[in-house]
PDB file of N, CA and C in Angstrom:
ATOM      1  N   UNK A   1      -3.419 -14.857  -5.936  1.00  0.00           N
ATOM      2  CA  UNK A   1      -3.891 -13.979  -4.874  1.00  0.00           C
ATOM      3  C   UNK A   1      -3.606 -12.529  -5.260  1.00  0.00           C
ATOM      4  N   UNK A   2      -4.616 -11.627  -4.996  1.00  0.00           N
ATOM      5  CA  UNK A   2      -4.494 -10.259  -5.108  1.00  0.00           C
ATOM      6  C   UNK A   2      -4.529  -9.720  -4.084  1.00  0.00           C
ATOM      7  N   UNK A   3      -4.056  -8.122  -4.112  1.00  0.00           N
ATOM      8  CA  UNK A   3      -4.173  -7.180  -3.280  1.00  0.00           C
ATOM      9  C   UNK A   3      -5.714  -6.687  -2.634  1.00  0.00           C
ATOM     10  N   UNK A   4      -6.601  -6.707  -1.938  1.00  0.00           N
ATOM     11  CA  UNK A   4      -7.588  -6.558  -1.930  1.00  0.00           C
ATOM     12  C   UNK A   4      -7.538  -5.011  -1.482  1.00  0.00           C
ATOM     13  N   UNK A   5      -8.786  -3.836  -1.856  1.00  0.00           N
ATOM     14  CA  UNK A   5      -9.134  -2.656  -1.719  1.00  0.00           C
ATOM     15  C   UNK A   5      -9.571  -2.601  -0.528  1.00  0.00           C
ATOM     16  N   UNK A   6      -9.120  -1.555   0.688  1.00  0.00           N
ATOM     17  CA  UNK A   6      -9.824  -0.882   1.449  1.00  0.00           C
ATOM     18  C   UNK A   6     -10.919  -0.082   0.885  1.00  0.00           C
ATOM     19  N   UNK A   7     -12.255  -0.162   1.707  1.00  0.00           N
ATOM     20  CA  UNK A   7     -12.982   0.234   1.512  1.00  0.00           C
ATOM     21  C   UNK A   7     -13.096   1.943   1.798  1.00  0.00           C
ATOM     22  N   UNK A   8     -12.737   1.838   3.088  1.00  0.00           N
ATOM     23  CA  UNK A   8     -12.730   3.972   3.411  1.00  0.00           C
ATOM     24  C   UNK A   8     -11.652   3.861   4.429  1.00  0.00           C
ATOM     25  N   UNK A   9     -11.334   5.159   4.839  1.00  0.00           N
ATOM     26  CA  UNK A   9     -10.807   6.038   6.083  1.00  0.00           C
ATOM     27  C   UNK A   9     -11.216   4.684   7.684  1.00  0.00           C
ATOM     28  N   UNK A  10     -11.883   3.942   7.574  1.00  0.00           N
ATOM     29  CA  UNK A  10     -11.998   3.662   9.203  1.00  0.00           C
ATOM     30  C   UNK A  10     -11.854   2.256   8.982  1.00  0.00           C
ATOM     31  N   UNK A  11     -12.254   1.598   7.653  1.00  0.00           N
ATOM     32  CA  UNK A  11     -11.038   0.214   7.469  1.00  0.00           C
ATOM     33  C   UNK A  11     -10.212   0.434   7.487  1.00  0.00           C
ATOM     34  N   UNK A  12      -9.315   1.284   7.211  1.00  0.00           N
ATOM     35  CA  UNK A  12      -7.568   1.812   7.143  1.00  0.00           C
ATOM     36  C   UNK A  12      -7.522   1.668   8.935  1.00  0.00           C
ATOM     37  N   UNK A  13      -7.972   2.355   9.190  1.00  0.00           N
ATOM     38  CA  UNK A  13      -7.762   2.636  10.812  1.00  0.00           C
ATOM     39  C   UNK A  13      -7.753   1.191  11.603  1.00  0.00           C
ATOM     40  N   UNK A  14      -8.492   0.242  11.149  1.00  0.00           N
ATOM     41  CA  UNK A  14      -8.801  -0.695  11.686  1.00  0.00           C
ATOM     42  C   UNK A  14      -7.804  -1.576  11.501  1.00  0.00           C
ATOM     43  N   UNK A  15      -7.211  -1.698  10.044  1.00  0.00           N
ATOM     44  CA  UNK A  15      -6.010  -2.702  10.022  1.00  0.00           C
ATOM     45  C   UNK A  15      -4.714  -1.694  10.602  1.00  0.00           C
ATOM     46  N   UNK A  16      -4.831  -0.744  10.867  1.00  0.00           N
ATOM     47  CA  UNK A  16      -3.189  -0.010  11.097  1.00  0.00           C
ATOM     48  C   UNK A  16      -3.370  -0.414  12.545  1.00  0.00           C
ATOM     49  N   UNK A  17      -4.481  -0.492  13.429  1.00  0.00           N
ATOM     50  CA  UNK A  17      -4.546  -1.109  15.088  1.00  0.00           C
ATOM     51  C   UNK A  17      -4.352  -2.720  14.919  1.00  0.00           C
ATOM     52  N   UNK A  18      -4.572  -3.492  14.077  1.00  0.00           N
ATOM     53  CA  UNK A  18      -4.405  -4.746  14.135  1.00  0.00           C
ATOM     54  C   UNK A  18      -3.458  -5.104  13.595  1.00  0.00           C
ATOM     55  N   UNK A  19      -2.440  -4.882  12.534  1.00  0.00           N
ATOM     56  CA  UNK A  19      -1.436  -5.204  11.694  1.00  0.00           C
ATOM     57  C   UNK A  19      -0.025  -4.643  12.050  1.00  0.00           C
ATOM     58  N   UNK A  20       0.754  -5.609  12.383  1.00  0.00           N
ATOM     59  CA  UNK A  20       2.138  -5.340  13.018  1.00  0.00           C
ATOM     60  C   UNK A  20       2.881  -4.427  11.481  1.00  0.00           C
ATOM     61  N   UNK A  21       2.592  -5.032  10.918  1.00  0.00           N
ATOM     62  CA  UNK A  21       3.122  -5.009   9.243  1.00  0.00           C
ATOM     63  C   UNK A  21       2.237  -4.614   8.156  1.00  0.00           C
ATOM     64  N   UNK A  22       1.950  -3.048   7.790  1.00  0.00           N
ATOM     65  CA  UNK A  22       0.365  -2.907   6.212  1.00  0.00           C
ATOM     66  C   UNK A  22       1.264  -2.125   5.538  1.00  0.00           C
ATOM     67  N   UNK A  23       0.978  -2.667   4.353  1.00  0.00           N
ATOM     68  CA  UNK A  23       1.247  -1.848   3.432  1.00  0.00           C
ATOM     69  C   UNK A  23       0.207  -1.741   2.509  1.00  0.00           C
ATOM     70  N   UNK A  24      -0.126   0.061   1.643  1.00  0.00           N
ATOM     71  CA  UNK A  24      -1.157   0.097   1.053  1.00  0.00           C
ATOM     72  C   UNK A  24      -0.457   0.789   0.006  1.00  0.00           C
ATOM     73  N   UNK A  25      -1.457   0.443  -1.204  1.00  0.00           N
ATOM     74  CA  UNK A  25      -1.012   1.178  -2.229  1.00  0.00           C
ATOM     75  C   UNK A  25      -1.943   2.159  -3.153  1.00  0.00           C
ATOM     76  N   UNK A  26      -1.359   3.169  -2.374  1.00  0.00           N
ATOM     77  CA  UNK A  26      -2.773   4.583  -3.343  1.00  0.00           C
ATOM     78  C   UNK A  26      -2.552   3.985  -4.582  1.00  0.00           C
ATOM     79  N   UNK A  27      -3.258   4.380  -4.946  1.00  0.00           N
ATOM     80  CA  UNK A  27      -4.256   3.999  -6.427  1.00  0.00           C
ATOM     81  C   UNK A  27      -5.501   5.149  -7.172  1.00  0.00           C
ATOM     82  N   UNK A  28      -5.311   4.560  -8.725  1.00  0.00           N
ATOM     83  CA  UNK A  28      -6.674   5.006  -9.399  1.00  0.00           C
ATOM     84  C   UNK A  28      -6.561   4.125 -10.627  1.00  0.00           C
ATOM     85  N   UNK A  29      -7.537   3.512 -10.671  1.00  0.00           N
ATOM     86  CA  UNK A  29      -7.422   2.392 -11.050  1.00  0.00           C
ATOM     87  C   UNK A  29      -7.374   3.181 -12.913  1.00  0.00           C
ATOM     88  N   UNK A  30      -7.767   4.551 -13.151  1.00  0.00           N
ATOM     89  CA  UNK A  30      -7.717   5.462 -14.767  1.00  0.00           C
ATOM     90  C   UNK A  30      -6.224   5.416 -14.752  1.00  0.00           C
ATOM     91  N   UNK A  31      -5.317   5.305 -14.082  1.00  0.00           N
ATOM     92  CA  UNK A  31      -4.504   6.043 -13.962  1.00  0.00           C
ATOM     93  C   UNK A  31      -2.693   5.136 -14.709  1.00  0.00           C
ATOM     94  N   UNK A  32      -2.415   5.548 -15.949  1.00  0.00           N
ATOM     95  CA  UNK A  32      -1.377   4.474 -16.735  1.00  0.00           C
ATOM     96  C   UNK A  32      -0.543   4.031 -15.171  1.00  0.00           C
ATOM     97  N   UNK A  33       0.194   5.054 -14.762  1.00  0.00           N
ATOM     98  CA  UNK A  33       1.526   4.588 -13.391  1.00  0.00           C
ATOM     99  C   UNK A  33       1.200   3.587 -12.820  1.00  0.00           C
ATOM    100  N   UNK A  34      -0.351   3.514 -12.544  1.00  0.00           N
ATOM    101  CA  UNK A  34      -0.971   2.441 -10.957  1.00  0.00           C
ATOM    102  C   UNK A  34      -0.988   1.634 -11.554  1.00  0.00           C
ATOM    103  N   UNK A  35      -1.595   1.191 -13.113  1.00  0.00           N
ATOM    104  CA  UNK A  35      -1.790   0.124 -13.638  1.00  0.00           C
ATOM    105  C   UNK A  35      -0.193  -0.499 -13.877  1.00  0.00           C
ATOM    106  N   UNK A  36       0.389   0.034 -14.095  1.00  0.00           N
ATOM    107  CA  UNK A  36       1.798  -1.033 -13.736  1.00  0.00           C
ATOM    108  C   UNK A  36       2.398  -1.463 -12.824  1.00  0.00           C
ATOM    109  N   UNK A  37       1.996  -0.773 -11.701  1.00  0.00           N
ATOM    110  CA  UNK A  37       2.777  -1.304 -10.495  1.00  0.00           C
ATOM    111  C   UNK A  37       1.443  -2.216  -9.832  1.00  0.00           C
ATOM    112  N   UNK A  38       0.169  -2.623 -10.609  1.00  0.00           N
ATOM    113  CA  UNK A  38      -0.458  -3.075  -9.886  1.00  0.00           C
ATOM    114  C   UNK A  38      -0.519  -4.415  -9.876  1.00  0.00           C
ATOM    115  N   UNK A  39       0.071  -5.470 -10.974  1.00  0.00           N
ATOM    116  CA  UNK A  39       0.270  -6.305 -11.107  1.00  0.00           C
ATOM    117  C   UNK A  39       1.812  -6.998  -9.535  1.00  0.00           C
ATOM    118  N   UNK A  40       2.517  -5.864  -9.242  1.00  0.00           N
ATOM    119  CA  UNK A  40       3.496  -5.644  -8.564  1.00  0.00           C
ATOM    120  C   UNK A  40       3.424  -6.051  -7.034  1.00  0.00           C
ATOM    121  N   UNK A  41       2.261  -5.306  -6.585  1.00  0.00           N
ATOM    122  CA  UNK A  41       1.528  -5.286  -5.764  1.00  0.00           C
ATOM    123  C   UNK A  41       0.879  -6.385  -5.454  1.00  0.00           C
ATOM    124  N   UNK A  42       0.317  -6.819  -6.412  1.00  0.00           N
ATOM    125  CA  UNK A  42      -0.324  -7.757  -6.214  1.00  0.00           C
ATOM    126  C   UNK A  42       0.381  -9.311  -5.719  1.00  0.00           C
ATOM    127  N   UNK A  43       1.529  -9.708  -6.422  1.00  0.00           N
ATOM    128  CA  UNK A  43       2.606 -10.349  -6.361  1.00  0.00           C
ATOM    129  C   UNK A  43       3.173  -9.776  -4.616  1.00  0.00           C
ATOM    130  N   UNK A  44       3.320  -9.348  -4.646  1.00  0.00           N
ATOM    131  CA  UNK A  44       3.760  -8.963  -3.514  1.00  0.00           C
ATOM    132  C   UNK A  44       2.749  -9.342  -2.313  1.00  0.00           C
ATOM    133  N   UNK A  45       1.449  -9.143  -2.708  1.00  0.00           N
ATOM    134  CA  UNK A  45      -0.093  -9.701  -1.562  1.00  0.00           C
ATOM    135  C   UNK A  45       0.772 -10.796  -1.063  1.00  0.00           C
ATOM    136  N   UNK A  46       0.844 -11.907  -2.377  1.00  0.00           N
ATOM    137  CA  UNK A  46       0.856 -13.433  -2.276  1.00  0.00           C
ATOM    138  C   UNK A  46       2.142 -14.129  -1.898  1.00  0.00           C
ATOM    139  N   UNK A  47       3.552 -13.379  -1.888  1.00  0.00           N
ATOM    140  CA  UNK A  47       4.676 -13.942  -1.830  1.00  0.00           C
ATOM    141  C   UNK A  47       4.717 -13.814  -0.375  1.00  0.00           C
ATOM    142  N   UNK A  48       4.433 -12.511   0.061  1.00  0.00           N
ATOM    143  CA  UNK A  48       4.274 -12.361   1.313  1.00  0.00           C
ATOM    144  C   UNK A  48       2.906 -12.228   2.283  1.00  0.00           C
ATOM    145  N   UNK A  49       2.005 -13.026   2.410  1.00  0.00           N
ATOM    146  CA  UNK A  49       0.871 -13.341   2.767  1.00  0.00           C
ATOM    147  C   UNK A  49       0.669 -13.806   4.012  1.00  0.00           C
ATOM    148  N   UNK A  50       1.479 -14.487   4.212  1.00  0.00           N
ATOM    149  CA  UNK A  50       2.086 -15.330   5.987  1.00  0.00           C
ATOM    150  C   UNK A  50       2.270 -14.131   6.501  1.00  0.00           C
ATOM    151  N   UNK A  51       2.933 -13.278   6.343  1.00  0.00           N
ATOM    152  CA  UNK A  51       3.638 -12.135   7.101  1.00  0.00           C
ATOM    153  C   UNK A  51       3.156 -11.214   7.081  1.00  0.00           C
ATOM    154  N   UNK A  52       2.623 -10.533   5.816  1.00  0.00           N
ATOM    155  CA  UNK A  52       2.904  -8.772   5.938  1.00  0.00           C
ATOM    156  C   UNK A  52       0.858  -8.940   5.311  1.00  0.00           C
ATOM    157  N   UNK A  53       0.142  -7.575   5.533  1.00  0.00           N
ATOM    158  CA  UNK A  53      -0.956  -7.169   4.563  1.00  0.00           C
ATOM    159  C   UNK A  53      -0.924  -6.469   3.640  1.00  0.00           C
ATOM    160  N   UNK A  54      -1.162  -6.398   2.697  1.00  0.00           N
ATOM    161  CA  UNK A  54      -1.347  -6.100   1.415  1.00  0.00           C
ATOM    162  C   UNK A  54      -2.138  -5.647   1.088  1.00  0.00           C
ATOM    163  N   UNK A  55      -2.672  -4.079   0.947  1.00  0.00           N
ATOM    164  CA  UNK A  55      -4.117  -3.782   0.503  1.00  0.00           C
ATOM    165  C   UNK A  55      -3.887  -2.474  -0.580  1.00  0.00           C
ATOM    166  N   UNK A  56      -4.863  -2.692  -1.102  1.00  0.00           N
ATOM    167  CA  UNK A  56      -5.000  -1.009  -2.307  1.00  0.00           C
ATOM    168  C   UNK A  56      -5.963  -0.064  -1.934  1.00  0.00           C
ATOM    169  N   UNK A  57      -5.658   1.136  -2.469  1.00  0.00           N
ATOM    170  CA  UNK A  57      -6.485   1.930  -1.690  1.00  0.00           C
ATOM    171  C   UNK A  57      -6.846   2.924  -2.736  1.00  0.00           C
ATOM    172  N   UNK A  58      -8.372   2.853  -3.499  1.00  0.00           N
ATOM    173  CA  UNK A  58      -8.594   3.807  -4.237  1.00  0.00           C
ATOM    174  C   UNK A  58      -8.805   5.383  -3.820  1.00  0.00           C
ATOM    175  N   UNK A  59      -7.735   6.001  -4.687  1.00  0.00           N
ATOM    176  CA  UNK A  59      -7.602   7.386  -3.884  1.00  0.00           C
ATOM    177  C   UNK A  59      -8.917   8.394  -4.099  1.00  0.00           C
ATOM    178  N   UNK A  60      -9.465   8.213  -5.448  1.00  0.00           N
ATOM    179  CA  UNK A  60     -10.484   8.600  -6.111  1.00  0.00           C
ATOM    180  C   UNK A  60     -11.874   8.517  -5.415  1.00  0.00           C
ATOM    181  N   UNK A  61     -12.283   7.753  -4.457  1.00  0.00           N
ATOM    182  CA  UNK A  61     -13.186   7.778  -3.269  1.00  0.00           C
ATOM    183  C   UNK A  61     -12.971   7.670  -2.016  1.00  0.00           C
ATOM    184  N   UNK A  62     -11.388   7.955  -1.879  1.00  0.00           N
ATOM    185  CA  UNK A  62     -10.958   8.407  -0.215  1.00  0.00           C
ATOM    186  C   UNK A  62      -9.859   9.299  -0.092  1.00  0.00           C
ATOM    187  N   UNK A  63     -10.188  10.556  -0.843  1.00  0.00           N
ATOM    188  CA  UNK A  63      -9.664  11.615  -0.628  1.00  0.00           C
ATOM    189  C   UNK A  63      -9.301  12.321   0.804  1.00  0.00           C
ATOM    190  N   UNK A  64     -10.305  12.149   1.985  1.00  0.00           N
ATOM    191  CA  UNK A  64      -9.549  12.097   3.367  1.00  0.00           C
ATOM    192  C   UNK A  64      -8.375  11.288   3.480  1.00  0.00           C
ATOM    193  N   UNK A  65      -7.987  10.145   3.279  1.00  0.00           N
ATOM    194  CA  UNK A  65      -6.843   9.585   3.332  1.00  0.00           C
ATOM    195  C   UNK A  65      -5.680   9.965   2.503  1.00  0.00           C
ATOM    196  N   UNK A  66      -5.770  10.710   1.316  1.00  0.00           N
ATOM    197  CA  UNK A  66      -4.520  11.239   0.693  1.00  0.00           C
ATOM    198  C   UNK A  66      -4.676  12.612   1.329  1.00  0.00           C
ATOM    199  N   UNK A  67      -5.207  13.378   1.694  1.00  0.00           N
ATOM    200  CA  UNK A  67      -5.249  14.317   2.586  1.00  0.00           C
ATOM    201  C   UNK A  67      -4.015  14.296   3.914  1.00  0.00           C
ATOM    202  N   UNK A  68      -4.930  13.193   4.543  1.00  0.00           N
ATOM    203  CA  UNK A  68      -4.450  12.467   6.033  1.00  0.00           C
ATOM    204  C   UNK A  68      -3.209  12.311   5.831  1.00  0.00           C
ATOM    205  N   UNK A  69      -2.378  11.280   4.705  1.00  0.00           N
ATOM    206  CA  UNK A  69      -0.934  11.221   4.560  1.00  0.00           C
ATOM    207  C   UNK A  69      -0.190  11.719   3.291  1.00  0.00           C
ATOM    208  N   UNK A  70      -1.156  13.105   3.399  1.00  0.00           N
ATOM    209  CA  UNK A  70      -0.110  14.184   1.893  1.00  0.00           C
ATOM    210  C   UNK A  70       0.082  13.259   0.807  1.00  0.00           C
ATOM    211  N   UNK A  71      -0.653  12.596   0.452  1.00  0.00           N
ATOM    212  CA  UNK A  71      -0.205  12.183  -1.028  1.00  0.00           C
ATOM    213  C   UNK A  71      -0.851  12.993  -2.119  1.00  0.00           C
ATOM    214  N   UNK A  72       0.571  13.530  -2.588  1.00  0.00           N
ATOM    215  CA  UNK A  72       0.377  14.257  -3.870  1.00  0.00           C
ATOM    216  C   UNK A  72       0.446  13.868  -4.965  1.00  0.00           C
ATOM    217  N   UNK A  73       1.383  12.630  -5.241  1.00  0.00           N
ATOM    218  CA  UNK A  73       1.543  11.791  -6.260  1.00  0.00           C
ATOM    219  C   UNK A  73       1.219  10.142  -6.606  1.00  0.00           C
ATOM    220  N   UNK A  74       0.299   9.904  -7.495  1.00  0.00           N
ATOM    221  CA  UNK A  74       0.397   8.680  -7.295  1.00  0.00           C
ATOM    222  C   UNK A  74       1.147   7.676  -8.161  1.00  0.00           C
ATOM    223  N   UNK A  75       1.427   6.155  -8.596  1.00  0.00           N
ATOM    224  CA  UNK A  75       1.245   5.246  -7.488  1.00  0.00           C
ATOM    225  C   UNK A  75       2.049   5.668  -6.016  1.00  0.00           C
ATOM    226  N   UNK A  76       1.432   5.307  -4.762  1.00  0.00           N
ATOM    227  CA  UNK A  76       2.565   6.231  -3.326  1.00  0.00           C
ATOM    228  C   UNK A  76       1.744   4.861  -2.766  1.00  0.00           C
ATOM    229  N   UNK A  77       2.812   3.748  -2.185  1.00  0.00           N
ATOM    230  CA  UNK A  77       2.787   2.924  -1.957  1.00  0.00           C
ATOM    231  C   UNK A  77       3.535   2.971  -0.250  1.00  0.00           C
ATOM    232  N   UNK A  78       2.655   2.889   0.763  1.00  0.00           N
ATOM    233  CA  UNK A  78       2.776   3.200   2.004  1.00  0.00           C
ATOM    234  C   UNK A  78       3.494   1.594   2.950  1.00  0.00           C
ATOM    235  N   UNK A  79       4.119   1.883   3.809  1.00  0.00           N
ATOM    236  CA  UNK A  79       4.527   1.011   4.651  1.00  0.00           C
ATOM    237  C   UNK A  79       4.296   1.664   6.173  1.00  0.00           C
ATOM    238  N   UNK A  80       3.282   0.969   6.456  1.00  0.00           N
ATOM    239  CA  UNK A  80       3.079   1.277   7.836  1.00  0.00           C
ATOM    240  C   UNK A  80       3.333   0.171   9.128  1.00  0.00           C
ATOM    241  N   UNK A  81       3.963   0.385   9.918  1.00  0.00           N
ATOM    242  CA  UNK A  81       5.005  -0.767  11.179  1.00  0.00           C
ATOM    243  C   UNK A  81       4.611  -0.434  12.179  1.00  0.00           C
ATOM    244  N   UNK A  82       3.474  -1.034  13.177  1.00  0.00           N
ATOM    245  CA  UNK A  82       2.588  -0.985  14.291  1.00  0.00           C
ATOM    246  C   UNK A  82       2.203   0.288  14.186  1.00  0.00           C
ATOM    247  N   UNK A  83       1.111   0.641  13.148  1.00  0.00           N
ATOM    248  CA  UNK A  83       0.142   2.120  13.136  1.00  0.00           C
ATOM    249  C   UNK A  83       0.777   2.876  12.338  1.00  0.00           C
ATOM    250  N   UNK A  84       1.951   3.000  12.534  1.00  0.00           N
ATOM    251  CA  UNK A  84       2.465   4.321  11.823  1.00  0.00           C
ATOM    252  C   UNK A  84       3.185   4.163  10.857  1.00  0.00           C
ATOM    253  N   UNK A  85       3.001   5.693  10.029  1.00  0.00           N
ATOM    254  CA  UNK A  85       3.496   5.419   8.718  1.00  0.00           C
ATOM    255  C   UNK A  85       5.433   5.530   8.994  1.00  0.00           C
ATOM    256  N   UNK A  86       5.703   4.308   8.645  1.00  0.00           N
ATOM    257  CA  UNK A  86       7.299   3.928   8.539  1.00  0.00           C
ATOM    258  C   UNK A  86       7.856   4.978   7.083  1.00  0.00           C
ATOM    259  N   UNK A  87       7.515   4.670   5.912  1.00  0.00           N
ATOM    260  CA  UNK A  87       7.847   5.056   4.328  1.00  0.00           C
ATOM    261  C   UNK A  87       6.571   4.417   3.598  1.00  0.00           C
ATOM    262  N   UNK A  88       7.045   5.711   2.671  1.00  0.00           N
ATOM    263  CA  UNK A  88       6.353   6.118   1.089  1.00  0.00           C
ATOM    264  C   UNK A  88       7.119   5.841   0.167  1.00  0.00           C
ATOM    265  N   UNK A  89       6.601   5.280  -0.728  1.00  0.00           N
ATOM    266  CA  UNK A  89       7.635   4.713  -2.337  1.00  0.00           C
ATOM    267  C   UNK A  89       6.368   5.363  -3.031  1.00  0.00           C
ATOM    268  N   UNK A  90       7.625   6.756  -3.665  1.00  0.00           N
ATOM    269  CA  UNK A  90       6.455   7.182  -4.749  1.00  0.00           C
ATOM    270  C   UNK A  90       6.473   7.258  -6.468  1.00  0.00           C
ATOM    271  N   UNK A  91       6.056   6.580  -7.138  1.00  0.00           N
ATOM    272  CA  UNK A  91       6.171   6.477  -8.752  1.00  0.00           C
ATOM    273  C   UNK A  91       6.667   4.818  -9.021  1.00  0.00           C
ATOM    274  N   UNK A  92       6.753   4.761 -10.150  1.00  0.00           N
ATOM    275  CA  UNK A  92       6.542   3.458 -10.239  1.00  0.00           C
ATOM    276  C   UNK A  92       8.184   2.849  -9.937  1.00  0.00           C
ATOM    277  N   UNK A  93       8.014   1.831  -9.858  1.00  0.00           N
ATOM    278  CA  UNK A  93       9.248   1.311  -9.111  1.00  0.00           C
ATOM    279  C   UNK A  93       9.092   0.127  -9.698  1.00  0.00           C
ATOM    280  N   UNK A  94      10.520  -0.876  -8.941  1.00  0.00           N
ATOM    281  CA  UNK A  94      10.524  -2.632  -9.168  1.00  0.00           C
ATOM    282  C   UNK A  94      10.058  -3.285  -8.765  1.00  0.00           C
ATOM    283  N   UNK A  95       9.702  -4.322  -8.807  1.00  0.00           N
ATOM    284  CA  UNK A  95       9.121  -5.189  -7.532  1.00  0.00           C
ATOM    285  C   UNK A  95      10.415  -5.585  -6.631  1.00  0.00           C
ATOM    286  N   UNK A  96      11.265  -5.056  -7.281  1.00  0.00           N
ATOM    287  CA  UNK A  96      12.404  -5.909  -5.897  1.00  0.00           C
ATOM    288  C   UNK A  96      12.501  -4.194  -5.011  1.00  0.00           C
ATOM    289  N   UNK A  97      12.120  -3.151  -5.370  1.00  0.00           N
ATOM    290  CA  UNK A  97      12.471  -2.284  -3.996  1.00  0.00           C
ATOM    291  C   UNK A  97      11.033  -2.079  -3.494  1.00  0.00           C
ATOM    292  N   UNK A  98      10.335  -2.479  -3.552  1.00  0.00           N
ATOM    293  CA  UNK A  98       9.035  -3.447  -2.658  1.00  0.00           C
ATOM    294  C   UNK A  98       9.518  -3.770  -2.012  1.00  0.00           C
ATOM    295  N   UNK A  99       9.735  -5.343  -2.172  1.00  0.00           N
ATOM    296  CA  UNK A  99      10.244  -6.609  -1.491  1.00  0.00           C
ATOM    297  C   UNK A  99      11.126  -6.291  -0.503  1.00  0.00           C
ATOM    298  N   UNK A 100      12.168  -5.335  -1.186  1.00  0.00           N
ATOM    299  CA  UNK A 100      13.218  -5.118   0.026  1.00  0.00           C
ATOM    300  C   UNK A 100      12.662  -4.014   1.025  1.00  0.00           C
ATOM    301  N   UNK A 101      12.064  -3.616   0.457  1.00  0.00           N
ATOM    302  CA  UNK A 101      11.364  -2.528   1.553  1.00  0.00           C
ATOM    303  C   UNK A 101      10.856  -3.433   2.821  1.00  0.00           C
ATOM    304  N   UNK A 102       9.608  -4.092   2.129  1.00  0.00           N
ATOM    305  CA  UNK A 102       9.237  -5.342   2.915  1.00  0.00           C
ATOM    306  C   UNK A 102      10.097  -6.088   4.013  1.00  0.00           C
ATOM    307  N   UNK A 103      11.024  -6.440   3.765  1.00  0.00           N
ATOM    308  CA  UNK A 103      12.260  -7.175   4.103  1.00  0.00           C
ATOM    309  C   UNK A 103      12.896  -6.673   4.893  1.00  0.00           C
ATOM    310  N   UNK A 104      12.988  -5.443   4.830  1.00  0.00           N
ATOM    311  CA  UNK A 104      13.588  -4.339   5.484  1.00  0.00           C
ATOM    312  C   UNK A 104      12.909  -4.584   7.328  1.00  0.00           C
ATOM    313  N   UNK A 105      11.614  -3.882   7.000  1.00  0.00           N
ATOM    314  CA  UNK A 105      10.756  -4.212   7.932  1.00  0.00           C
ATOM    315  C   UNK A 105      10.446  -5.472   9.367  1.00  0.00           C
ATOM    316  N   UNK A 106      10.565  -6.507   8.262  1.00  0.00           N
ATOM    317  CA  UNK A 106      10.483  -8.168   8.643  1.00  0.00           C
ATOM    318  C   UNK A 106      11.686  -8.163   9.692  1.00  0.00           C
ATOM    319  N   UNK A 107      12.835  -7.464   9.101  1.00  0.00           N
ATOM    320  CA  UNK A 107      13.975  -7.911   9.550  1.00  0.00           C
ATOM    321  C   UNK A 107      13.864  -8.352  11.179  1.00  0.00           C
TER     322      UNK A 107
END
């Protein structure tokens, strides 16, 4: 199982009203940083799939949305907890301060 891509600005909107638990992960898919944490991400879709959403978000055709939540740097891997943005994890990271991020959340 993978991370699947939001499409624009008003799918985002749509899972942040329906999803107790989203996390997204700016992206460009040119980009060396994203391509490593994307395998990460992805793992992360599937371990936690019951629980949490999992989506990617190419920044490169939704520049309103890195606008919308200041992302200046990417990979910036968002955790948002009923609508709002909770935390940002920005640059490449582990998969375990994901998870615990995740976890964090769940708690």
């Amino acid at each position: 199982m993978t991370a699947i891509y939001i499409q624009d600005e008003a799918e985002l909107d749509t899972l942040l009203e329906t999803e107790p638990l989203l996390v997204v992960d700016c992206t460009a898919t040119w980009f060396g940083p994203c391509k490593l944490i994307a395998p990460l991400i992805d793992k992360l879709a599937a371990e936690y799939s019951e629980r949490v959403k999992v989506f990617k978000l190419d920044l490169d055709a939704n520049q309103p949305v890195a606008k919308r939540f200041a992302i200046r740097s990417i990979p910036a891997v968002m955790f948002f907890e009923k609508g709002k943005l909770a935390q940002t994890i920005v640059g490449v990271k582990t998969y375990e301060e994901f998870s615990s991020t995740v976890d964090k959340y769940l708690a």
